[in-house]
C-alpha atoms as a PDB file:
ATOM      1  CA  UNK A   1    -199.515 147.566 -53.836  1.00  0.00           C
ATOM      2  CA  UNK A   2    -198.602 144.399 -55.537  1.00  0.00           C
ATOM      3  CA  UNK A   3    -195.365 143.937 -56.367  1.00  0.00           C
ATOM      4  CA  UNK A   4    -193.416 141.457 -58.683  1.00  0.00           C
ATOM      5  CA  UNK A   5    -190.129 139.182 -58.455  1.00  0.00           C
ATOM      6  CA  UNK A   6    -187.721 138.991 -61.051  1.00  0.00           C
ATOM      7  CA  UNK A   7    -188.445 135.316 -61.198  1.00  0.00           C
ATOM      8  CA  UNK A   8    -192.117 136.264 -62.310  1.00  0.00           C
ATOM      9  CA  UNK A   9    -191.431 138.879 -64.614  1.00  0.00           C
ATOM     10  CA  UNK A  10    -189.191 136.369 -66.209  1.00  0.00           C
ATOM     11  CA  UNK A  11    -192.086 133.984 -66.688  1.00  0.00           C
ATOM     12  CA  UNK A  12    -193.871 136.540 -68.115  1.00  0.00           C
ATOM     13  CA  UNK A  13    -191.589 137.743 -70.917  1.00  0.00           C
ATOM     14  CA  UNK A  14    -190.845 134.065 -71.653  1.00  0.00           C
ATOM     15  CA  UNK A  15    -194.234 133.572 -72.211  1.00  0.00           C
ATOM     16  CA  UNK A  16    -194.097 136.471 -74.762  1.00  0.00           C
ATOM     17  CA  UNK A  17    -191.134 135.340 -76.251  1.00  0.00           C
ATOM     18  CA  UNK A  18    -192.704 131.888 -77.243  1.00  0.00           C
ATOM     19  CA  UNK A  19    -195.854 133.095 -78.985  1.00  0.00           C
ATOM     20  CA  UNK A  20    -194.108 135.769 -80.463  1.00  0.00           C
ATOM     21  CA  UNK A  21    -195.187 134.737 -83.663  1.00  0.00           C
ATOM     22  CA  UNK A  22    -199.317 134.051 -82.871  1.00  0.00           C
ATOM     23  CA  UNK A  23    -199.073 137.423 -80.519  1.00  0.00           C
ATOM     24  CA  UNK A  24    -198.010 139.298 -83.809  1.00  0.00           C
ATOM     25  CA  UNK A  25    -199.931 137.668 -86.193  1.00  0.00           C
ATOM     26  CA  UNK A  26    -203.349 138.719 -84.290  1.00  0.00           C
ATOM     27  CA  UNK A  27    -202.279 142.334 -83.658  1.00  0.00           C
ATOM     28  CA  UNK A  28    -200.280 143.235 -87.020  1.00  0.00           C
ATOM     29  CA  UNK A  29    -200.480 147.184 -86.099  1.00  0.00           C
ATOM     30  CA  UNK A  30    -196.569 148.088 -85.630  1.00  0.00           C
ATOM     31  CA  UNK A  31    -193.664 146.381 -85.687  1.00  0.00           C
ATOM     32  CA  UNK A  32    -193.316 142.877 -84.219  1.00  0.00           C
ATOM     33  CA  UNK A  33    -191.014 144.842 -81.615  1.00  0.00           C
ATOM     34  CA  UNK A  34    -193.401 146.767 -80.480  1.00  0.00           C
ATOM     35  CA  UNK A  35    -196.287 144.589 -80.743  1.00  0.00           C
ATOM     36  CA  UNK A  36    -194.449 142.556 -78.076  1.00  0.00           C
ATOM     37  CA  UNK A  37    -193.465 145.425 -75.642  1.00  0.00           C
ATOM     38  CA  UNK A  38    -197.427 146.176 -76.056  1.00  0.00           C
ATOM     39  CA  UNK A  39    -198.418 142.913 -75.115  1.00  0.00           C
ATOM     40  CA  UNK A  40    -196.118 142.909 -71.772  1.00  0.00           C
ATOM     41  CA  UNK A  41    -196.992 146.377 -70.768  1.00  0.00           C
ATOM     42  CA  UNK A  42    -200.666 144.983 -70.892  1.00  0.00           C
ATOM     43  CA  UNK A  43    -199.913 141.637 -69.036  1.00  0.00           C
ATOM     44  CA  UNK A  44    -197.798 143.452 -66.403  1.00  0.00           C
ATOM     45  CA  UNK A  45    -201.250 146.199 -65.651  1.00  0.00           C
ATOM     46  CA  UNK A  46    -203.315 143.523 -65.298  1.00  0.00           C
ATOM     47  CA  UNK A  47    -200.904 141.277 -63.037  1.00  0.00           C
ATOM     48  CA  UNK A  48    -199.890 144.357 -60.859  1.00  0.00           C
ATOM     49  CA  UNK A  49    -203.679 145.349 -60.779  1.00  0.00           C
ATOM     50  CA  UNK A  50    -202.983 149.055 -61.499  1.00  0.00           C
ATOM     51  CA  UNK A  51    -205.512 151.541 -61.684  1.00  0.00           C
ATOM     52  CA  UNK A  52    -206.815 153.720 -64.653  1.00  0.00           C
ATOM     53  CA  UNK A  53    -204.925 156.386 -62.969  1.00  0.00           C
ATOM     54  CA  UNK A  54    -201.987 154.301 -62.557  1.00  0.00           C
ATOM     55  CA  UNK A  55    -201.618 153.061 -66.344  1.00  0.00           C
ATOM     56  CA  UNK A  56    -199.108 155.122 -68.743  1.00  0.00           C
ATOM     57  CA  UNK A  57    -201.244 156.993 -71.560  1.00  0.00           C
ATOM     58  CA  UNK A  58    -199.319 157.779 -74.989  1.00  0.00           C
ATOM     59  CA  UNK A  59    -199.863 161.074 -76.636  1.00  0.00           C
ATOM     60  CA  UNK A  60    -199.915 159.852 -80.658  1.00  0.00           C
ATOM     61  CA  UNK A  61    -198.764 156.528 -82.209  1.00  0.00           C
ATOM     62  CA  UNK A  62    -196.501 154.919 -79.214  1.00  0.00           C
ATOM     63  CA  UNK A  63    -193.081 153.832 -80.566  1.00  0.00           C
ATOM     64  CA  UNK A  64    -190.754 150.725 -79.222  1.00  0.00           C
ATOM     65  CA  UNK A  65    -189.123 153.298 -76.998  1.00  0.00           C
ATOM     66  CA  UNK A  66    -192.440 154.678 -75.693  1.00  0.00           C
ATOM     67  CA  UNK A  67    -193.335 151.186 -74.445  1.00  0.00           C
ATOM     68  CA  UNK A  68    -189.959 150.894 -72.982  1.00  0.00           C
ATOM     69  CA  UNK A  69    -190.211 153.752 -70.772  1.00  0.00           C
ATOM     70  CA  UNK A  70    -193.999 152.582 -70.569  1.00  0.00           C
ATOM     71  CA  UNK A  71    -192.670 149.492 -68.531  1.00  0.00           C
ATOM     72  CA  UNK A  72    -190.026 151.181 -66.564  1.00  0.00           C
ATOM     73  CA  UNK A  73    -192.567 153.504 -65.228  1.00  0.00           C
ATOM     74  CA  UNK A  74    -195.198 150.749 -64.475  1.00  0.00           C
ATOM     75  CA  UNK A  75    -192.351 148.393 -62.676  1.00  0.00           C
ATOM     76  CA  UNK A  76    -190.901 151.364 -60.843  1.00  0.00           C
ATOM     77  CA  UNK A  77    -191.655 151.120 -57.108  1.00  0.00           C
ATOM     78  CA  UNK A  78    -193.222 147.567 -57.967  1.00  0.00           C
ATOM     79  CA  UNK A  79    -190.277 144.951 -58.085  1.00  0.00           C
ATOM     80  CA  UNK A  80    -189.762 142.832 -55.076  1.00  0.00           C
ATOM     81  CA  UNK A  81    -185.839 143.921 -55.579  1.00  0.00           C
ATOM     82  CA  UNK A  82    -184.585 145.416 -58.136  1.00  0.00           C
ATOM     83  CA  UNK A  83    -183.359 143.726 -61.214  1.00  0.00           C
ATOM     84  CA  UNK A  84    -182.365 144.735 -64.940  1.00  0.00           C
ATOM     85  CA  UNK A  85    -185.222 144.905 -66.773  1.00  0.00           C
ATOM     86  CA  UNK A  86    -183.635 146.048 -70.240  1.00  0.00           C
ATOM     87  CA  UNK A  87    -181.927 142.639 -70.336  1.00  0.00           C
ATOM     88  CA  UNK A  88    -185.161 140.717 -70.321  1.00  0.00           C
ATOM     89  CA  UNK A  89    -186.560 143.784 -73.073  1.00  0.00           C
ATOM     90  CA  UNK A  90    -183.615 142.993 -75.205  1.00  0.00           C
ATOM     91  CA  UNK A  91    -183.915 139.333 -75.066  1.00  0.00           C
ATOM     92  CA  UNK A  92    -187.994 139.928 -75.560  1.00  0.00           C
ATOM     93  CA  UNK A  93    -187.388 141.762 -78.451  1.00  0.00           C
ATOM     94  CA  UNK A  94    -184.929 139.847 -80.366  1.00  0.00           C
ATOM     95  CA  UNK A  95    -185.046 138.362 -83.795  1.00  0.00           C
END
């Protein structure tokens, strides 16, 4: 199982954070807040190399919270050590 560091995940969201604005523009279905949550959830499947069985699925139209939960589930068991995630989300999703 891979596994990521808080260092990493960091990266990650930072890299979010500064094309916020392209990210949205090319994917204007939902809010920017969730647009972004949706665009981590994706990077973090692909860097943690989960499985079809191992990616969340959403019953309806996902919400901000959905994708928050989303990423909790998908980072559970997979951090290196355990860090606070909804600090990073909060930052992430900031105007």
């Amino acid at each position: 199982m891979v596994r990521i560091t808080e260092k990493e995940f960091a990266r990650i969201c930072g890299g979010i954070f500064e094309e916020k604005a392209i990210i949205c523009k090319h994917n204007p279905i939902g809010t920017p807040e969730e647009i972004l949550l949706w665009m981590l959830l994706n990077c973090l499947i692909v860097y943690l190399s989960l499985s079809e069985i191992e990616t969340p699925c959403f019953k309806g139209m996902p919400s901000m919270q959905t994708y928050r939960e989303a990423i909790h589930f998908v980072l559970k068991d997979r951090m290196d050590k355990d860090f606070n995630i909804e600090n990073y989300l909060r930052e992430l999703v900031k105007k």
